[in-house]
PDB file of N, CA and C in Angstrom:
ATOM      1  N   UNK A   1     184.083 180.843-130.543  1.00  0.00           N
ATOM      2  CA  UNK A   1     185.367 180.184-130.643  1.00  0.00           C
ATOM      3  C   UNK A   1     185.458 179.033-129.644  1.00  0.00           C
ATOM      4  N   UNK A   2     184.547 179.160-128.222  1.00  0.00           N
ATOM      5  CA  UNK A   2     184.350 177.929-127.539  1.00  0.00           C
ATOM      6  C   UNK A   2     184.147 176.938-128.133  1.00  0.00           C
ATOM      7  N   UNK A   3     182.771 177.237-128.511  1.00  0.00           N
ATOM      8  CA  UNK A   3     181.744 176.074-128.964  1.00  0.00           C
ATOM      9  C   UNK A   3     183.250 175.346-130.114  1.00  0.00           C
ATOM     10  N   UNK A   4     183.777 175.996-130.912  1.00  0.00           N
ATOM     11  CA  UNK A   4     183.891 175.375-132.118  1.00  0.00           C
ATOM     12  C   UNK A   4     185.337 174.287-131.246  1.00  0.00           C
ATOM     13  N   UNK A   5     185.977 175.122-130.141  1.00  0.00           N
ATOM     14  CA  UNK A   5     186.720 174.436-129.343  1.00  0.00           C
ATOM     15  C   UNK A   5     186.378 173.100-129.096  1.00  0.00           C
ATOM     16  N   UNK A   6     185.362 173.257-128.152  1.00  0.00           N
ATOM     17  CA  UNK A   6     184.650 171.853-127.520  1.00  0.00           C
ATOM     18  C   UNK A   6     184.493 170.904-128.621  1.00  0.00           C
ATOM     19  N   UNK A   7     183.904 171.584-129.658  1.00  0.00           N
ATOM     20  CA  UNK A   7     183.349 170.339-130.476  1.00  0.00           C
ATOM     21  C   UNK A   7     184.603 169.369-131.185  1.00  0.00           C
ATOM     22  N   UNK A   8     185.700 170.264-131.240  1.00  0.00           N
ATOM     23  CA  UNK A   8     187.021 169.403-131.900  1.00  0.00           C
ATOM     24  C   UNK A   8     187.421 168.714-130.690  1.00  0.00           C
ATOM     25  N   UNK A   9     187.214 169.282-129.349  1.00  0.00           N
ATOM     26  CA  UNK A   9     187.590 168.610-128.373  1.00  0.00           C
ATOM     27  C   UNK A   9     186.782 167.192-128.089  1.00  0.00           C
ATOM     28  N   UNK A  10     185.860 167.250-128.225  1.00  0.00           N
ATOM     29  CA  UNK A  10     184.763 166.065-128.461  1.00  0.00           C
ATOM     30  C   UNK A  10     185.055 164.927-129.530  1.00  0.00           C
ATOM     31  N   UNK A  11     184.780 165.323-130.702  1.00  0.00           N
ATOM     32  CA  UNK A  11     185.167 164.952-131.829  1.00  0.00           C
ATOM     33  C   UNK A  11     186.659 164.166-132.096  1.00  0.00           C
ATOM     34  N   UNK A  12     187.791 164.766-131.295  1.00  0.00           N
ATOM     35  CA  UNK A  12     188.905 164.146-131.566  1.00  0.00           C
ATOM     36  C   UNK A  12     189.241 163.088-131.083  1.00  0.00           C
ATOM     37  N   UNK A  13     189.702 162.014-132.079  1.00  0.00           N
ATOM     38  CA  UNK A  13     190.304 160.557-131.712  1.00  0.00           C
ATOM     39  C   UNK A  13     191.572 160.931-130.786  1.00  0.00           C
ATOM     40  N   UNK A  14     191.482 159.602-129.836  1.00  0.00           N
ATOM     41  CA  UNK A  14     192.313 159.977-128.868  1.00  0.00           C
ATOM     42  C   UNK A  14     193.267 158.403-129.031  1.00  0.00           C
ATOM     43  N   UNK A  15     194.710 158.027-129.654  1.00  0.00           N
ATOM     44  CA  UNK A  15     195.236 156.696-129.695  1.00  0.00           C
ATOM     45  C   UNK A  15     196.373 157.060-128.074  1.00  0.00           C
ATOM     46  N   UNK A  16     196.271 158.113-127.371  1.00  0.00           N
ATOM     47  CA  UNK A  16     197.087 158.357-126.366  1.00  0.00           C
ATOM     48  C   UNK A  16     196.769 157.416-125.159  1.00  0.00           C
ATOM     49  N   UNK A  17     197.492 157.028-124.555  1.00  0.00           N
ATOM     50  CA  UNK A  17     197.038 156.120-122.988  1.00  0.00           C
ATOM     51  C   UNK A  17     197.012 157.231-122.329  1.00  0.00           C
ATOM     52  N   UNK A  18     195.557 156.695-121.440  1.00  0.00           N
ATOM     53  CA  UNK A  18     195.286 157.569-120.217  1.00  0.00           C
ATOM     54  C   UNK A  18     196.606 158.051-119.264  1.00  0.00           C
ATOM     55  N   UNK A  19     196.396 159.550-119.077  1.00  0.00           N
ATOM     56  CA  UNK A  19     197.888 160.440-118.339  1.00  0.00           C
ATOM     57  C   UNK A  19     197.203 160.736-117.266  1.00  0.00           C
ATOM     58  N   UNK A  20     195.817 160.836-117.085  1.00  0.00           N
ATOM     59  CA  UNK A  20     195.409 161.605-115.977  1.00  0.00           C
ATOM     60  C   UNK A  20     194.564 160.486-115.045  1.00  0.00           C
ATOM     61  N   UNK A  21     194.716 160.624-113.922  1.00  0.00           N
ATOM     62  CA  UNK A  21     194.369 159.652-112.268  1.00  0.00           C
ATOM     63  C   UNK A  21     193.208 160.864-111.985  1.00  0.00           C
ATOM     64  N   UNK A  22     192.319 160.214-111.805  1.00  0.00           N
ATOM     65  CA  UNK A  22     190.808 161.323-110.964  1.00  0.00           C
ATOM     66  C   UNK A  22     190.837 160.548-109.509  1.00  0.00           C
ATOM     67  N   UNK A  23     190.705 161.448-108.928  1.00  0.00           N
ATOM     68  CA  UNK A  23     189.833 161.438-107.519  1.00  0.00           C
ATOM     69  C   UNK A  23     189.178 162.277-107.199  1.00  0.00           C
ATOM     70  N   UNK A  24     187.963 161.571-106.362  1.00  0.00           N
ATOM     71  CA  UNK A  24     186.554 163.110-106.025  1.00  0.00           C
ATOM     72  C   UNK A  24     187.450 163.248-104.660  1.00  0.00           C
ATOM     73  N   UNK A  25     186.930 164.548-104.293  1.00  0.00           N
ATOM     74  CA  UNK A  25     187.184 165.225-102.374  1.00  0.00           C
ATOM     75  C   UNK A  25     186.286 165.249-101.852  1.00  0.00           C
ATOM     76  N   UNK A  26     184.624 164.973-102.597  1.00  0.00           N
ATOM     77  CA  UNK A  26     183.425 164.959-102.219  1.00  0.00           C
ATOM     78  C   UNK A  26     182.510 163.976-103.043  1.00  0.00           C
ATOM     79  N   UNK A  27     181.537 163.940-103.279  1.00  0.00           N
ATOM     80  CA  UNK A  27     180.438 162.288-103.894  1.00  0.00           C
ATOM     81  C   UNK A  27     180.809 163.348-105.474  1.00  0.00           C
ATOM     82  N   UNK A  28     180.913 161.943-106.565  1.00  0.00           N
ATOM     83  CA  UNK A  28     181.282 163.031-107.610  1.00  0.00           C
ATOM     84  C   UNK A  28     180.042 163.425-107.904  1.00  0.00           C
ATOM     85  N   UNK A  29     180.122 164.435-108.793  1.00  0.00           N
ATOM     86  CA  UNK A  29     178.636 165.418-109.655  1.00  0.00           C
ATOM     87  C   UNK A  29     179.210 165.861-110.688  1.00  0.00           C
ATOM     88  N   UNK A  30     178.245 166.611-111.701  1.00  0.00           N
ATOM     89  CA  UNK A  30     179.027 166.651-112.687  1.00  0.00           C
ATOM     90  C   UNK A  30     179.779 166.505-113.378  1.00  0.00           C
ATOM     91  N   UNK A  31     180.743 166.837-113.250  1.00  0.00           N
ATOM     92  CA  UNK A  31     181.931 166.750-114.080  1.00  0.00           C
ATOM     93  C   UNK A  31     182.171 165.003-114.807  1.00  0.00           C
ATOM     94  N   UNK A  32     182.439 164.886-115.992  1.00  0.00           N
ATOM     95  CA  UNK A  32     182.705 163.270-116.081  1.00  0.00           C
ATOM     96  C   UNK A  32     184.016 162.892-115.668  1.00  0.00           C
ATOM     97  N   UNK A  33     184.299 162.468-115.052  1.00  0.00           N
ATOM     98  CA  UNK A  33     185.878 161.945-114.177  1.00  0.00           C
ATOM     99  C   UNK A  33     186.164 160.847-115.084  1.00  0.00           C
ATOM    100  N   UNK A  34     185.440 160.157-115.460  1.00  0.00           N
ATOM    101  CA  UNK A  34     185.799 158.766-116.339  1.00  0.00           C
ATOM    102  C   UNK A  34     186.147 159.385-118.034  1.00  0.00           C
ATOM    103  N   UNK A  35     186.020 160.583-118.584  1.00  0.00           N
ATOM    104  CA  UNK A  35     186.205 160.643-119.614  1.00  0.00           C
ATOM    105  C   UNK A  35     187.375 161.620-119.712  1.00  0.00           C
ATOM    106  N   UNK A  36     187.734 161.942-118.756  1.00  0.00           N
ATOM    107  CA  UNK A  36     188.711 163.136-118.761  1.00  0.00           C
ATOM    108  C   UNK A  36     189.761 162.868-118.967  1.00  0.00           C
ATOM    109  N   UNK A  37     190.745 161.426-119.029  1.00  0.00           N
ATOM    110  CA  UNK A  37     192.196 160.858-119.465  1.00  0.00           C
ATOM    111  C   UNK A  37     192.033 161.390-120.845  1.00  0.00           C
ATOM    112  N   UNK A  38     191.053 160.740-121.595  1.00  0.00           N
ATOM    113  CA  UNK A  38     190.838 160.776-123.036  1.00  0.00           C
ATOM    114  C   UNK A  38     190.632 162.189-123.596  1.00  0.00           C
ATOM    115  N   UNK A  39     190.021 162.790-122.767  1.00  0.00           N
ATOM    116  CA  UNK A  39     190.017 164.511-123.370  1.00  0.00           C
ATOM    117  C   UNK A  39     191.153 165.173-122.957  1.00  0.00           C
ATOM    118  N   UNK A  40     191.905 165.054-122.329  1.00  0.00           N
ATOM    119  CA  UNK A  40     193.204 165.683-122.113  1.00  0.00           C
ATOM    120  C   UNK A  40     194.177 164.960-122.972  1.00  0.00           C
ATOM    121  N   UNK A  41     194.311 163.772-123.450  1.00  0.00           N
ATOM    122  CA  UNK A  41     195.144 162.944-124.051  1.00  0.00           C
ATOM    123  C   UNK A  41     195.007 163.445-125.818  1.00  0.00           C
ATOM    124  N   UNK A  42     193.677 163.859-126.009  1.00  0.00           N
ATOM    125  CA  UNK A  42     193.069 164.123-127.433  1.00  0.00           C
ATOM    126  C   UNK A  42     193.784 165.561-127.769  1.00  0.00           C
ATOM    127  N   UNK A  43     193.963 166.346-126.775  1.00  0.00           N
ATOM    128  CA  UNK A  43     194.717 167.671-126.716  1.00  0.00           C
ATOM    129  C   UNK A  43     196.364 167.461-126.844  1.00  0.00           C
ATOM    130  N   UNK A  44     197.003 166.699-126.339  1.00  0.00           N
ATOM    131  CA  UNK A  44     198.123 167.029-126.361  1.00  0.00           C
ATOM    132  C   UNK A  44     198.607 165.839-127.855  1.00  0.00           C
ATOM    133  N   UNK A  45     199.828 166.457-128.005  1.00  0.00           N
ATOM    134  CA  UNK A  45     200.755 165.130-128.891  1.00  0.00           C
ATOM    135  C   UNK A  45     201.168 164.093-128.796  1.00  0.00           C
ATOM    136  N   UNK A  46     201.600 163.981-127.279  1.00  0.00           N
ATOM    137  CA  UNK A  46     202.068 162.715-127.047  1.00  0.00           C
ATOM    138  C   UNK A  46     201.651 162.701-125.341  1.00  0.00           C
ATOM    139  N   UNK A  47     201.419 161.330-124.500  1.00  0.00           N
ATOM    140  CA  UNK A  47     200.804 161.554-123.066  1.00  0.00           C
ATOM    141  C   UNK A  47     202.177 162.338-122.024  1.00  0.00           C
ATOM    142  N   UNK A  48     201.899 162.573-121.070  1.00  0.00           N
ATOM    143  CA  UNK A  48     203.428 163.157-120.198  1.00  0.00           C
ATOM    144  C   UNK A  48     203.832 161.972-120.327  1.00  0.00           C
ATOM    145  N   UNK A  49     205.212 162.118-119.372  1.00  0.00           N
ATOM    146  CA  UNK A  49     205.975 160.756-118.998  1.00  0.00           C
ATOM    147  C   UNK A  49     205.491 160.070-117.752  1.00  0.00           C
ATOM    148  N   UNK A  50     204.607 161.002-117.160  1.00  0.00           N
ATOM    149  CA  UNK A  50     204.456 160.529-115.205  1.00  0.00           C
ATOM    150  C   UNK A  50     203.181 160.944-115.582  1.00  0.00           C
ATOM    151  N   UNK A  51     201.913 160.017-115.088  1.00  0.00           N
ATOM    152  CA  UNK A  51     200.769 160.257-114.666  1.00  0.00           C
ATOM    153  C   UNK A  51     200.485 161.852-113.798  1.00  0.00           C
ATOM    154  N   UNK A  52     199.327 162.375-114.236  1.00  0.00           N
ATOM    155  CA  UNK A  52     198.970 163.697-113.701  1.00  0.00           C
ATOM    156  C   UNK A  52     198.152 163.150-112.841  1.00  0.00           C
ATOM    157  N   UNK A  53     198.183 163.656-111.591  1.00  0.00           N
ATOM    158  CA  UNK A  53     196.518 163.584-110.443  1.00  0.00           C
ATOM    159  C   UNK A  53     196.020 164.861-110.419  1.00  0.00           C
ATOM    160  N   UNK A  54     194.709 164.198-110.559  1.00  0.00           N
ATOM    161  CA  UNK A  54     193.704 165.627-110.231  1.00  0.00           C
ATOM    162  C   UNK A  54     192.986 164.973-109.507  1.00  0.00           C
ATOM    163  N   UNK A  55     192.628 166.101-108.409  1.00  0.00           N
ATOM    164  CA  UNK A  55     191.551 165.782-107.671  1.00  0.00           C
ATOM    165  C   UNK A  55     190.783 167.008-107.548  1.00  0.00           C
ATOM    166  N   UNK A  56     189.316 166.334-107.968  1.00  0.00           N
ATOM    167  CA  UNK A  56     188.079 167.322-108.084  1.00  0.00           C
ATOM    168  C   UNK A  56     187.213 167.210-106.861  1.00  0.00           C
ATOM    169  N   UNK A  57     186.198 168.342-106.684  1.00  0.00           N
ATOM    170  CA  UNK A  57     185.731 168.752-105.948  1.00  0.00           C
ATOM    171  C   UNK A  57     184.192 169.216-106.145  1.00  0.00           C
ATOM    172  N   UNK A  58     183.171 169.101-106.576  1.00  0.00           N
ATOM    173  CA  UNK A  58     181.433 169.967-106.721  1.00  0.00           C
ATOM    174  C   UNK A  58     180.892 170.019-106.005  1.00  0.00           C
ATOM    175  N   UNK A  59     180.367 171.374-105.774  1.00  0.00           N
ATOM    176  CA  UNK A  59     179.573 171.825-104.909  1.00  0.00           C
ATOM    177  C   UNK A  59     178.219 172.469-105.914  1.00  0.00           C
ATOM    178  N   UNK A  60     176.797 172.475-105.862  1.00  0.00           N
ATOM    179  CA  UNK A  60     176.168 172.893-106.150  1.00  0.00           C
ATOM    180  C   UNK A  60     175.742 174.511-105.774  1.00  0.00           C
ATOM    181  N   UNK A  61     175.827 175.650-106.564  1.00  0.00           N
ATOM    182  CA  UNK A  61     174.976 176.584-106.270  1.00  0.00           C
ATOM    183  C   UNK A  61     174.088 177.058-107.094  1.00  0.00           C
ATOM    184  N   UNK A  62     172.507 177.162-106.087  1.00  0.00           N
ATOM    185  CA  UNK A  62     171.459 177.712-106.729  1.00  0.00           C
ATOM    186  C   UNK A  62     171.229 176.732-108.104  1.00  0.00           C
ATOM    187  N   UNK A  63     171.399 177.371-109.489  1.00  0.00           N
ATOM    188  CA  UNK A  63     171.249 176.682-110.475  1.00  0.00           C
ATOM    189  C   UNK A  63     172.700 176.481-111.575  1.00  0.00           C
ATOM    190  N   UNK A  64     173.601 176.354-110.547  1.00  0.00           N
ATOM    191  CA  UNK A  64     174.996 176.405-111.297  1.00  0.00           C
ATOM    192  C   UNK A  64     176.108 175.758-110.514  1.00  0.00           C
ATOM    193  N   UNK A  65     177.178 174.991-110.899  1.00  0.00           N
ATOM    194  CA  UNK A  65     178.326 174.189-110.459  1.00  0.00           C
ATOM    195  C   UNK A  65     179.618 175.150-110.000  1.00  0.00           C
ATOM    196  N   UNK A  66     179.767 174.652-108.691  1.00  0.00           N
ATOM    197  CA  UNK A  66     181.506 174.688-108.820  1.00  0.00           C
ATOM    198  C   UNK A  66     182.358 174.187-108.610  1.00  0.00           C
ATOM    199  N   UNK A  67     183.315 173.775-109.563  1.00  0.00           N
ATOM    200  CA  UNK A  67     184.066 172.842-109.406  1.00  0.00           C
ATOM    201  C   UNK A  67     185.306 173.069-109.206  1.00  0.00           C
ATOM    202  N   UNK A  68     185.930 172.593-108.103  1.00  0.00           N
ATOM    203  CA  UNK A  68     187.479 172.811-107.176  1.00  0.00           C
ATOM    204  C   UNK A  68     188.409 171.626-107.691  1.00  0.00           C
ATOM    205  N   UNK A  69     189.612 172.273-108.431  1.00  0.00           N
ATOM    206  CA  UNK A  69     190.326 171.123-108.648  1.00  0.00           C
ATOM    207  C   UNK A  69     192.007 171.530-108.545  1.00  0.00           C
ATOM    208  N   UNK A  70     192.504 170.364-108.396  1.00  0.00           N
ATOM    209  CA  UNK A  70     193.715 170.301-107.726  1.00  0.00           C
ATOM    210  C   UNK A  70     195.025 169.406-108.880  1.00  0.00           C
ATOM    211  N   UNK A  71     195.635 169.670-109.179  1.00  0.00           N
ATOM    212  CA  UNK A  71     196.740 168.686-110.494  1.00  0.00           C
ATOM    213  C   UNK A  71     197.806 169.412-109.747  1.00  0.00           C
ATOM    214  N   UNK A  72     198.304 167.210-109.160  1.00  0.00           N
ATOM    215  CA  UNK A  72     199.947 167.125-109.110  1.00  0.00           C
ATOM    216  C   UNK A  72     200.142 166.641-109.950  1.00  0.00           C
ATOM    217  N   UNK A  73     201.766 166.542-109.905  1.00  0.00           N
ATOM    218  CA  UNK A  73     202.155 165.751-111.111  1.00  0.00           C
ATOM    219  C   UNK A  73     203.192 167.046-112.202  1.00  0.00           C
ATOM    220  N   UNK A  74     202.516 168.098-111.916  1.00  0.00           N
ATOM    221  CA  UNK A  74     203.506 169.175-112.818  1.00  0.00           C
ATOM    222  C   UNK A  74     204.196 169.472-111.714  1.00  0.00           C
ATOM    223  N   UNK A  75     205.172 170.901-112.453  1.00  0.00           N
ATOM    224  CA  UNK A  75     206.546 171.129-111.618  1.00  0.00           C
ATOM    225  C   UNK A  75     206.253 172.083-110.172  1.00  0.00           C
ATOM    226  N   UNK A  76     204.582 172.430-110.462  1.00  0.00           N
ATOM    227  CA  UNK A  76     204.388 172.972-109.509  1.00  0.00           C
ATOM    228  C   UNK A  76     202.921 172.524-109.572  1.00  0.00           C
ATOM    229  N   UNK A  77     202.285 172.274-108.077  1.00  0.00           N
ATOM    230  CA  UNK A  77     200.882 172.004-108.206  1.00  0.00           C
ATOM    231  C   UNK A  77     199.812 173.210-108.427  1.00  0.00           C
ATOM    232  N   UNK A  78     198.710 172.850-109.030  1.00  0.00           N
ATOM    233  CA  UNK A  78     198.074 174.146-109.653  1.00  0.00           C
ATOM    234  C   UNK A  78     196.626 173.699-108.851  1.00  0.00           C
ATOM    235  N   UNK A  79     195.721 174.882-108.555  1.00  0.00           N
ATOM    236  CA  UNK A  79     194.550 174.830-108.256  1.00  0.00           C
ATOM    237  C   UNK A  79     193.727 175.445-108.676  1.00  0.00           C
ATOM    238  N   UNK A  80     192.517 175.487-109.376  1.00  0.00           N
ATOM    239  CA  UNK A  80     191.394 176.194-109.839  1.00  0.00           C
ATOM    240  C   UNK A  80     190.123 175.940-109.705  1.00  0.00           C
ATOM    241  N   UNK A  81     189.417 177.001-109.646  1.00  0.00           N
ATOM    242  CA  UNK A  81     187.810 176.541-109.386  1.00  0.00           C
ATOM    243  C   UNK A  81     187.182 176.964-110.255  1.00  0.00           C
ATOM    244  N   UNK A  82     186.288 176.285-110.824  1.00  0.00           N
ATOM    245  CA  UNK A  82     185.705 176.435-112.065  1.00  0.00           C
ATOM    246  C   UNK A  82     184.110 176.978-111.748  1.00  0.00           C
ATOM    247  N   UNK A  83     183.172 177.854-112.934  1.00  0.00           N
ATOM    248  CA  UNK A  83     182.241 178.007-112.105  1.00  0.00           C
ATOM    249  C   UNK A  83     181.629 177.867-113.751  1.00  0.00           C
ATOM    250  N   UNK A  84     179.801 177.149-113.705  1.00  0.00           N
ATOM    251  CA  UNK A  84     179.339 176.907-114.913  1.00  0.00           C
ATOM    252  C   UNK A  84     178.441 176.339-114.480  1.00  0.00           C
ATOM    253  N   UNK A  85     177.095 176.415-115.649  1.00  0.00           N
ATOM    254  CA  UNK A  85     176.066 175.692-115.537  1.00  0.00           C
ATOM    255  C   UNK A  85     175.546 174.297-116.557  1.00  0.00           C
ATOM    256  N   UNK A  86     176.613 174.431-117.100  1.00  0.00           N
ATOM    257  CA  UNK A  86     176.335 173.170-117.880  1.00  0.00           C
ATOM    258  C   UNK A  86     177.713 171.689-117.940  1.00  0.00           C
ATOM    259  N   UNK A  87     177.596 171.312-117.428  1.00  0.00           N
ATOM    260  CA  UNK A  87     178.231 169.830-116.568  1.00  0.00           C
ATOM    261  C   UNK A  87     178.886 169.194-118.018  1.00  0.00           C
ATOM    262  N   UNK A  88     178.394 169.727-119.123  1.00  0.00           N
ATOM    263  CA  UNK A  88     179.350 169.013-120.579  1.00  0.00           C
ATOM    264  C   UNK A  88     180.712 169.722-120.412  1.00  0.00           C
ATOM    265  N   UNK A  89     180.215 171.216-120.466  1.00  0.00           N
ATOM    266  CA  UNK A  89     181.105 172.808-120.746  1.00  0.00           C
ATOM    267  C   UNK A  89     182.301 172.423-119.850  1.00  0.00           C
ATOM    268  N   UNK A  90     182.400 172.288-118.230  1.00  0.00           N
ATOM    269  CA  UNK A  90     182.936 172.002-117.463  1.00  0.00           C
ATOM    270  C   UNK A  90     183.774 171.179-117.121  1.00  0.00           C
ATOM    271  N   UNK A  91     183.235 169.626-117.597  1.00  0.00           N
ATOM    272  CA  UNK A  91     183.856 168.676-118.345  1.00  0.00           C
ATOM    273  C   UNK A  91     185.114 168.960-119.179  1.00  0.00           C
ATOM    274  N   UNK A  92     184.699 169.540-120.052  1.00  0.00           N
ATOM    275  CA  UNK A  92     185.498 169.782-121.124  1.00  0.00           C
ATOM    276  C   UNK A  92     186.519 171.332-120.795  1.00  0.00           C
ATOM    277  N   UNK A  93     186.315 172.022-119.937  1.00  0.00           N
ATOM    278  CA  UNK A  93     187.176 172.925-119.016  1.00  0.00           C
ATOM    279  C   UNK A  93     187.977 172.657-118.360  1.00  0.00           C
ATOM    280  N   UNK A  94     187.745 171.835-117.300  1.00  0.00           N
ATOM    281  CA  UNK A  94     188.877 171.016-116.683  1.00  0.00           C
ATOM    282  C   UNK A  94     189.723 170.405-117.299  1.00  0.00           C
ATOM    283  N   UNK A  95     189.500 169.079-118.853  1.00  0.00           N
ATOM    284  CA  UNK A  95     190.383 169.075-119.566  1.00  0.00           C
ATOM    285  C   UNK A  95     191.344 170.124-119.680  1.00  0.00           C
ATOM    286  N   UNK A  96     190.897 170.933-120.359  1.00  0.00           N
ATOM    287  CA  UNK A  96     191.788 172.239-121.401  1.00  0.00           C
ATOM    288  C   UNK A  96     192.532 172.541-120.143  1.00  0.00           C
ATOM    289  N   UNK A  97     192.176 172.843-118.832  1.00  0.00           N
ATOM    290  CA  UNK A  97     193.174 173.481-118.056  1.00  0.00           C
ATOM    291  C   UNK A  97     194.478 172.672-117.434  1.00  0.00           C
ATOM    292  N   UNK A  98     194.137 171.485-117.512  1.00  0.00           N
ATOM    293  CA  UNK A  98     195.066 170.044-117.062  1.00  0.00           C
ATOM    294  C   UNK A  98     196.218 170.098-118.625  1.00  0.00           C
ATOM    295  N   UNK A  99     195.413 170.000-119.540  1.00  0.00           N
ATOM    296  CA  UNK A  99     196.213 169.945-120.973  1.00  0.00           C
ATOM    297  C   UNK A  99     196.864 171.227-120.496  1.00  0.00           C
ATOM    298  N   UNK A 100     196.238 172.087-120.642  1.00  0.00           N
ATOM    299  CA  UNK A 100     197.294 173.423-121.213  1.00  0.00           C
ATOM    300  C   UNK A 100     198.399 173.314-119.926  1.00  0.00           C
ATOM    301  N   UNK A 101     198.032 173.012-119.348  1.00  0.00           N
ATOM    302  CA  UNK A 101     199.327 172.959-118.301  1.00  0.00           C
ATOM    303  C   UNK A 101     200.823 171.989-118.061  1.00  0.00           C
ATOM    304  N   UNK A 102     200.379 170.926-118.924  1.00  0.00           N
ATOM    305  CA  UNK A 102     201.170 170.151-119.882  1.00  0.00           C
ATOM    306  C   UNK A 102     201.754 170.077-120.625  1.00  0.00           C
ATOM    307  N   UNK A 103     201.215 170.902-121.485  1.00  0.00           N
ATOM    308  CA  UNK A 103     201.811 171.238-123.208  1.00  0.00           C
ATOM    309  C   UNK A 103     201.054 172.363-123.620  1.00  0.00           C
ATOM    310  N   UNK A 104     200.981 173.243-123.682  1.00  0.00           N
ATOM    311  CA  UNK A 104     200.382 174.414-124.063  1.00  0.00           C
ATOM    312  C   UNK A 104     200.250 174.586-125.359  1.00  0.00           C
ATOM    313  N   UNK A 105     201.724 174.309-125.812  1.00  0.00           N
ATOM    314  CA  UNK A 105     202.273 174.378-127.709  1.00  0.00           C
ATOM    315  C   UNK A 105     200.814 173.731-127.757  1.00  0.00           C
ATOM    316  N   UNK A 106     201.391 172.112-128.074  1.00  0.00           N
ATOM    317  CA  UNK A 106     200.425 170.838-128.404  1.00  0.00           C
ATOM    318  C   UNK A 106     199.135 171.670-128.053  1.00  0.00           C
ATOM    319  N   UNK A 107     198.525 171.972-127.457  1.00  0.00           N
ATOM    320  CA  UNK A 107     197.029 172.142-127.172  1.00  0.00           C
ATOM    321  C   UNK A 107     196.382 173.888-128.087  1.00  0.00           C
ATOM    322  N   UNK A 108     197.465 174.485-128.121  1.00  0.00           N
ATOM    323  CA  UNK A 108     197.544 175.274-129.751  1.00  0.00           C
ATOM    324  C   UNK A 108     197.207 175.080-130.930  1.00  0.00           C
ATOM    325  N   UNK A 109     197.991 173.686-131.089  1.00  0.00           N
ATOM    326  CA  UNK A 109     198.298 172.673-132.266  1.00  0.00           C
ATOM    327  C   UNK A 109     196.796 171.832-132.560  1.00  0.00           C
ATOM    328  N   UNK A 110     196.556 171.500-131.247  1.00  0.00           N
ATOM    329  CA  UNK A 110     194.968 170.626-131.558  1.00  0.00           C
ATOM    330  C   UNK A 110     194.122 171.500-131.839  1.00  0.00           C
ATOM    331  N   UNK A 111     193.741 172.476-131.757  1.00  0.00           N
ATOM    332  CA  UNK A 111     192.140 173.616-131.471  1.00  0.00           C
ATOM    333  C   UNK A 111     192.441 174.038-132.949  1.00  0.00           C
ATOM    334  N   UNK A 112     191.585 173.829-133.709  1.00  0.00           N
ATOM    335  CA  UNK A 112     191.446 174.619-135.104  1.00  0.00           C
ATOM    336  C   UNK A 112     190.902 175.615-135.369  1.00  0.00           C
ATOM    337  N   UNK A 113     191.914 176.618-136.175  1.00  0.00           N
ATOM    338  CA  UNK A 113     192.082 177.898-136.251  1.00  0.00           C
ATOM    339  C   UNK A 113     190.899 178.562-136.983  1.00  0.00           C
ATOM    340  N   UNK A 114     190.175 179.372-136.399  1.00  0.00           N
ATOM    341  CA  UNK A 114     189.091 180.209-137.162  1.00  0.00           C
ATOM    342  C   UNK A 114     189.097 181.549-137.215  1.00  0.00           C
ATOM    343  N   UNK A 115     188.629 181.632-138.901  1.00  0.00           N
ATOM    344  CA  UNK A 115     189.110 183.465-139.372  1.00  0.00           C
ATOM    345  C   UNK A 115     187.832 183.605-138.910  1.00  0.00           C
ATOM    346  N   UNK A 116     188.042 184.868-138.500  1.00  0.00           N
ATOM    347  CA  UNK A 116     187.268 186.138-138.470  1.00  0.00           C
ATOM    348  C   UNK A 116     187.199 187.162-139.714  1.00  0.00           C
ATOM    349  N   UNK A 117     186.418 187.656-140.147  1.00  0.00           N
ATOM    350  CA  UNK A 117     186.668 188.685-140.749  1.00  0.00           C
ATOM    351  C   UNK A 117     185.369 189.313-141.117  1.00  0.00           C
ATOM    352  N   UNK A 118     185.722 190.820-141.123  1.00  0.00           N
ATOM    353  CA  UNK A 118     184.617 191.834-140.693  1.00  0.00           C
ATOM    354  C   UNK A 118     183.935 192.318-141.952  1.00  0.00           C
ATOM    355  N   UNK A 119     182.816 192.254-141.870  1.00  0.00           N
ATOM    356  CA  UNK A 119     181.917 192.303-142.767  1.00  0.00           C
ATOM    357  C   UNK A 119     182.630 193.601-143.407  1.00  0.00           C
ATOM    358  N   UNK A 120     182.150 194.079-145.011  1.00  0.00           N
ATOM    359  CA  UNK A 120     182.545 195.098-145.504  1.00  0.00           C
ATOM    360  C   UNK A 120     181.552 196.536-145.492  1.00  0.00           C
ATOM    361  N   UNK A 121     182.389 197.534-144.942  1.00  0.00           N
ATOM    362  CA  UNK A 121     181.470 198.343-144.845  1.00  0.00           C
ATOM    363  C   UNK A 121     180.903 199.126-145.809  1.00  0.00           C
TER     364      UNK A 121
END
């Protein structure tokens, strides 16, 4: 249900103006900071009214990322650290958590819905 996430998240045209301001707290890595207005903008319906700041953070461990991030701009500031080995996945994590914290509905509304259903016994 990720994968099929990401890929609409990828995939989706974005006509929204950039909502989200990046800053690193350290040299950036991973994460793409330059594409992240547009993947959070592709999630919601319409951009906020006030620019969001995030400020990110990577640290390398062993053979895997973690990434510390920080969004003002909502009614309360939020912090999370993300942990992953693949720098697309992560990318596209930080979006979803900036979106959903925005508009949750809207970011419902974007992710397309997939049945399940259990083989017959």
């Amino acid at each position: 249900m990720l994968l099929s996430f990401l890929s609409a998240l990828v995939l989706a045209p974005s006509s929204a103006s950039a909502s989200v301001r990046t800053q690193w707290d350290t040299s950036p890595a991973c994460v793409d900071a330059d594409s992240l207005p547009t993947r959070v903008d592709a999630l919601l319906a319409e951009p906020p009214s006030s620019p969001v700041r995030l400020s990110l953070g990577a640290l390398a461990h062993d053979d895997a990322w973690q990434i510390s991030m920080r969004v003002d701009g909502l009614p309360q500031p939020l912090t999370r650290t993300l942990r992953g080995h693949d720098c697309a996945t992560l990318t596209e994590a930080v979006a979803l958590v900036v979106a959903v914290q925005l508009d949750a509905m809207a970011v419902a509304d974007a992710i397309p819905l997939r049945a399940e259903v259990d083989a017959p016994a």
